[in-house]
Protein backbone atom coordinates (compact mmCIF):
# COMPACT_ATOMS: atom_id res chain seq x y z
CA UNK A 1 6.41 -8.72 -8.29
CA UNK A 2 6.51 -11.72 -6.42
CA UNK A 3 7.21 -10.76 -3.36
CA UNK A 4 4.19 -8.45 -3.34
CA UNK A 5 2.18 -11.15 -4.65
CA UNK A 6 3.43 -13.27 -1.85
CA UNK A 7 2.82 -10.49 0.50
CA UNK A 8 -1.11 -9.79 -0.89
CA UNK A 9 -1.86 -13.79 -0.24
CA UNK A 10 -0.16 -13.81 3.39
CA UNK A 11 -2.28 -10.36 4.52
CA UNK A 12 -5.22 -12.40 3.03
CA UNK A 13 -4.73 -15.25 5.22
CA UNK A 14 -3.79 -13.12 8.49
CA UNK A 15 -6.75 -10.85 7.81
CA UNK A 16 -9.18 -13.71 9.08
CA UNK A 17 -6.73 -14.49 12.23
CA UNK A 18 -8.13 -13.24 15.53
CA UNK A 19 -7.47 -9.38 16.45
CA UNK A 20 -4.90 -10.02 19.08
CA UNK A 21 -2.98 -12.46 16.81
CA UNK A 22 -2.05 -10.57 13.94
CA UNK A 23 -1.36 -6.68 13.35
CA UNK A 24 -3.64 -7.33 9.98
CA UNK A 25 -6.53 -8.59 11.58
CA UNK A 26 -6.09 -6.10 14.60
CA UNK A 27 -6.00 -3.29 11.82
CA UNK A 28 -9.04 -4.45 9.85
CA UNK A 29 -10.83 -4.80 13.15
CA UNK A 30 -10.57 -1.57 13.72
CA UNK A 31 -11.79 -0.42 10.06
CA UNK A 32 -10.70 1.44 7.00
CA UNK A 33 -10.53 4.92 8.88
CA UNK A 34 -7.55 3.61 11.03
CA UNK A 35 -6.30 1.49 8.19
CA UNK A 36 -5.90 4.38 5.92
CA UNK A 37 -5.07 6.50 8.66
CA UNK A 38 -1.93 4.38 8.96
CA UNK A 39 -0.98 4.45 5.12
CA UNK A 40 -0.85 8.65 5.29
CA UNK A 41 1.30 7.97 8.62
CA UNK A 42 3.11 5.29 6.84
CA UNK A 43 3.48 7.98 3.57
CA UNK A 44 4.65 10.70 6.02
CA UNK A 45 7.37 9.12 7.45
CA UNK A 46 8.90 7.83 3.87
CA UNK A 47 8.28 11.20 2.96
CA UNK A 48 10.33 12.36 5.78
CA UNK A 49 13.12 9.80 5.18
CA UNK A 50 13.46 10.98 1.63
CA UNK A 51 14.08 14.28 2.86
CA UNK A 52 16.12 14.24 5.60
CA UNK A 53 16.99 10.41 6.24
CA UNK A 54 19.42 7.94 4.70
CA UNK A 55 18.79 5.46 2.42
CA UNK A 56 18.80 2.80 4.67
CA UNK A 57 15.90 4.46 6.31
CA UNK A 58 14.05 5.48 3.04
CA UNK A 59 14.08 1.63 2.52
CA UNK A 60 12.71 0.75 5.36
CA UNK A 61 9.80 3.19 5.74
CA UNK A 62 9.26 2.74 2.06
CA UNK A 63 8.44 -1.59 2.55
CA UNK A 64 6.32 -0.04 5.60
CA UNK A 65 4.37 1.85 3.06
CA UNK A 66 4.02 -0.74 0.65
CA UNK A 67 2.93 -3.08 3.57
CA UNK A 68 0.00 -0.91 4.60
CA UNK A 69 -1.10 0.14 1.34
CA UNK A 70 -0.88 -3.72 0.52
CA UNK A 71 -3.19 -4.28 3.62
CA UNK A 72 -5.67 -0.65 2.19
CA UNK A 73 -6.23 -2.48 -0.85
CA UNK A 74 -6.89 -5.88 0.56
CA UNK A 75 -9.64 -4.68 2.86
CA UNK A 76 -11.37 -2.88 0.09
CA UNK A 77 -11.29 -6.02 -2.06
CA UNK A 78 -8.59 -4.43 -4.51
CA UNK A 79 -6.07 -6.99 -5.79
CA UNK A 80 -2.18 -6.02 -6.71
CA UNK A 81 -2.95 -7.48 -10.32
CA UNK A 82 -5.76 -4.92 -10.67
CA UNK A 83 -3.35 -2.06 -9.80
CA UNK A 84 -0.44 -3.63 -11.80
CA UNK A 85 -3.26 -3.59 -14.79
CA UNK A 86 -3.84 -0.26 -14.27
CA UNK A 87 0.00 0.97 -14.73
CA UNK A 88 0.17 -1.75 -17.61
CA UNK A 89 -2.44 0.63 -19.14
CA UNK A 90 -0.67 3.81 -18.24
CA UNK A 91 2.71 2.94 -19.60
CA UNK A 92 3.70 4.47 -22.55
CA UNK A 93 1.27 7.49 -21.42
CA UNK A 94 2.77 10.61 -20.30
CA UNK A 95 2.23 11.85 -16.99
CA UNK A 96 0.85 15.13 -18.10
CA UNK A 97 -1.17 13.87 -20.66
CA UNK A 98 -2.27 11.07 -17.97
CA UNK A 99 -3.14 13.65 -15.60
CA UNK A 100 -4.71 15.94 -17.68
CA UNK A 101 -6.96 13.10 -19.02
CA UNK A 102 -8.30 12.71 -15.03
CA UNK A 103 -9.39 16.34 -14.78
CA UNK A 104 -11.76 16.14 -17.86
């Protein structure tokens, strides 16, 4: 967890950084569209490694995905604590019953 922690606080500090000096401000320049545009690419391609890829691979497209979803949740003002909160309140729940509760 504290890498990811470490990770939220250093896309907070690059998202205020001028465009053409950090990939995280260029990306929020350009708005939550291409941001989450970039997570489904970003989700694709682990997808793809999982399937078809090695691990070494999977890894690596799997820290991409975590980077841009990481970057998602910082521009919409969503912290990793709120989402760790969130599976601290799941746990223990099964995933059916979990999903089930969603569709009512």
């Amino acid at each position: 967890m504290d890498t990811l922690t470490r990770l939220e606080q250093t896309i907070a500090q690059r998202a205020s950084a001028a465009p053409d000096e950090s990939y995280v401000a260029n990306l929020n320049a350009k708005g939550i569209e291409t941001i989450a545009k970039k997570l489904g690419e970003e989700a694709t391609e682990t997808v793809i490694a999982a399937l078809v890829q090695g691990p070494d691979e999977l890894i690596g497209e799997s820290a991409d995905l975590l980077f841009h979803l990481l970057v998602l949740l910082q521009a919409k003002g969503v912290s990793v604590e709120q989402v760790m909160a969130e599976l601290d309140r799941r746990e223990g729940v099964s995933g059916l019953a979990e999903k089930a509760s969603r569709s009512e």
